[in-house]
Protein backbone atom coordinates (compact mmCIF):
# COMPACT_ATOMS: atom_id res chain seq x y z
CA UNK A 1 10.50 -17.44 0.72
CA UNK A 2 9.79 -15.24 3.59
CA UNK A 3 11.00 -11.68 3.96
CA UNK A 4 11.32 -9.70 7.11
CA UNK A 5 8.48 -7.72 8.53
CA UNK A 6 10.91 -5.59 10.44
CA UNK A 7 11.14 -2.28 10.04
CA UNK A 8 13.87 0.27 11.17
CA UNK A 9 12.75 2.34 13.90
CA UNK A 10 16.23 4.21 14.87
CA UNK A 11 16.02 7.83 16.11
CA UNK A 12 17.23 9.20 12.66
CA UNK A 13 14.95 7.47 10.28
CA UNK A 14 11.67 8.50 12.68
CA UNK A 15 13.00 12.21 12.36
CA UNK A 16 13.50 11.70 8.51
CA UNK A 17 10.46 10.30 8.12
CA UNK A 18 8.45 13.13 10.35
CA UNK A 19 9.92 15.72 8.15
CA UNK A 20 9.64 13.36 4.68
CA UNK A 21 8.05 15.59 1.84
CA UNK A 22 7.81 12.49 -0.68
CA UNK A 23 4.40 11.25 -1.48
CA UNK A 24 4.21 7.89 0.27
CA UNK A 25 4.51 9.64 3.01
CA UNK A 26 2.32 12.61 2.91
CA UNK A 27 -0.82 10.05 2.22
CA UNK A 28 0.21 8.26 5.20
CA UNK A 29 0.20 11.62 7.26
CA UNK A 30 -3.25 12.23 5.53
CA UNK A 31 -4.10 8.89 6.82
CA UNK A 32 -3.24 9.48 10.41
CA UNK A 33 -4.31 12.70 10.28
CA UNK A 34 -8.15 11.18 9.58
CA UNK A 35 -7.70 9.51 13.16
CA UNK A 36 -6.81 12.54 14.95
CA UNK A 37 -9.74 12.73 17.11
CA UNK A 38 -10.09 9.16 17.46
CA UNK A 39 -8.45 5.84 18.00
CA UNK A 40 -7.11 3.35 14.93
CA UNK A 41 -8.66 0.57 14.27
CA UNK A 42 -7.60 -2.48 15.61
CA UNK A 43 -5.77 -3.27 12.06
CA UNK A 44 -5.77 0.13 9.12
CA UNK A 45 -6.58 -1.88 5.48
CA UNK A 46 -4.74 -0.88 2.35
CA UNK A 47 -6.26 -2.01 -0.43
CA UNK A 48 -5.06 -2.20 -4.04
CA UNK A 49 -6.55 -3.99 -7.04
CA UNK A 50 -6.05 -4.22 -11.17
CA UNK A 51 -7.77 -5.80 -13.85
CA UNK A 52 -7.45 -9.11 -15.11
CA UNK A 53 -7.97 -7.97 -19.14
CA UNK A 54 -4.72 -8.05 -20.34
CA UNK A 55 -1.19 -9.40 -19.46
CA UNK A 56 0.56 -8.43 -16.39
CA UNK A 57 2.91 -5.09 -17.24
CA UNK A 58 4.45 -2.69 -15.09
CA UNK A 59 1.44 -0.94 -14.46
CA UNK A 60 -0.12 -3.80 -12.22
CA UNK A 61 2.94 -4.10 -10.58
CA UNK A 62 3.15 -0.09 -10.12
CA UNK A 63 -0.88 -0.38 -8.28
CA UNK A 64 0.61 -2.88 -5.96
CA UNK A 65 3.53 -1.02 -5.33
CA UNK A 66 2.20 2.33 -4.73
CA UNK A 67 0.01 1.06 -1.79
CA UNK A 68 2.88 -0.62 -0.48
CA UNK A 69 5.27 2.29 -0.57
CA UNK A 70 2.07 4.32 1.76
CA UNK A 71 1.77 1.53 4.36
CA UNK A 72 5.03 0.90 4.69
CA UNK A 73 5.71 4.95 5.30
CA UNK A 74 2.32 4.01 7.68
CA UNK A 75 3.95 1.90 9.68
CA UNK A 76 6.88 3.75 10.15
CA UNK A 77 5.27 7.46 10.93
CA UNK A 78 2.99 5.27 13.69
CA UNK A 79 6.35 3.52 14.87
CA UNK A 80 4.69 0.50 13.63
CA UNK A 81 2.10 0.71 16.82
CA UNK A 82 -0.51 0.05 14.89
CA UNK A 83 -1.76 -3.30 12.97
CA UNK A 84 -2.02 -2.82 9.09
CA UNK A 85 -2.95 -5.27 6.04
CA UNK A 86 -2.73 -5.10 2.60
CA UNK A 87 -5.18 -6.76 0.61
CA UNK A 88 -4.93 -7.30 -3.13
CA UNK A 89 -7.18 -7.75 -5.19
CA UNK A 90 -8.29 -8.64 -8.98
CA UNK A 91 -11.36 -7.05 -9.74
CA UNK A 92 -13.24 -9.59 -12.36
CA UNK A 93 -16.24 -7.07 -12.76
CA UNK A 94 -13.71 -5.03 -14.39
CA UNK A 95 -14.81 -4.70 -18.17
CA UNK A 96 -12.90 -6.85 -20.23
CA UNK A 97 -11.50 -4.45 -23.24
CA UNK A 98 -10.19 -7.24 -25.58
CA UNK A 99 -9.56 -11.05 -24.91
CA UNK A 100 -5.56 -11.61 -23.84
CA UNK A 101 -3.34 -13.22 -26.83
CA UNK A 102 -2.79 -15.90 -24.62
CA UNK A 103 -5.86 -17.25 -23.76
CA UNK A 104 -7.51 -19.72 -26.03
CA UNK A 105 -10.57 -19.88 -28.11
């Protein structure tokens, strides 16, 4: 299944989103802010990893999230001008804390 990349880019929601107080998207003004003096990159990475100790909770899906809600208020403060990529990541270096329940002897 394949959702839309689109974003909405109407007068209002630019303004909105210039004036925006919530924390997605003052990182992504911190973020632009860095590149002030300078041009982006050709793409901006946002990166987000968890863990693989453990089951899956709300918490793994909460990193993944998080770093979605920034690029997305990213792309919308740059007028989506400006190439970004998310990469996710499990990080197996991670110390394992306990073996999961579901994984076998």
């Amino acid at each position: 299944m394949t959702g839309s990349n689109t974003i909405d880019l109407n007068p209002e929601m630019l303004a909105a989103a210039a004036e925006s107080k919530a924390w997605p998207f003052e990182e992504a003004k911190k973020i632009i802010a860095r590149y002030k003096d300078a041009d982006f990159p050709e793409t901006v990475l946002f990166e987000t990893g968890y863990g693989p100790s453990g089951l899956p909770h709300i918490g793994t899906f909460g990193e993944v999230a998080r770093t979605t809600m920034v690029r997305h208020a990213f792309r919308v403060l740059t007028e989506d001008k400006v190439k970004t990529k998310l990469l996710c990541f499990s990080d197996d270096m991670d110390g394992m804390r306990k073996i999961p329940d579901n994984v076998p002897d």
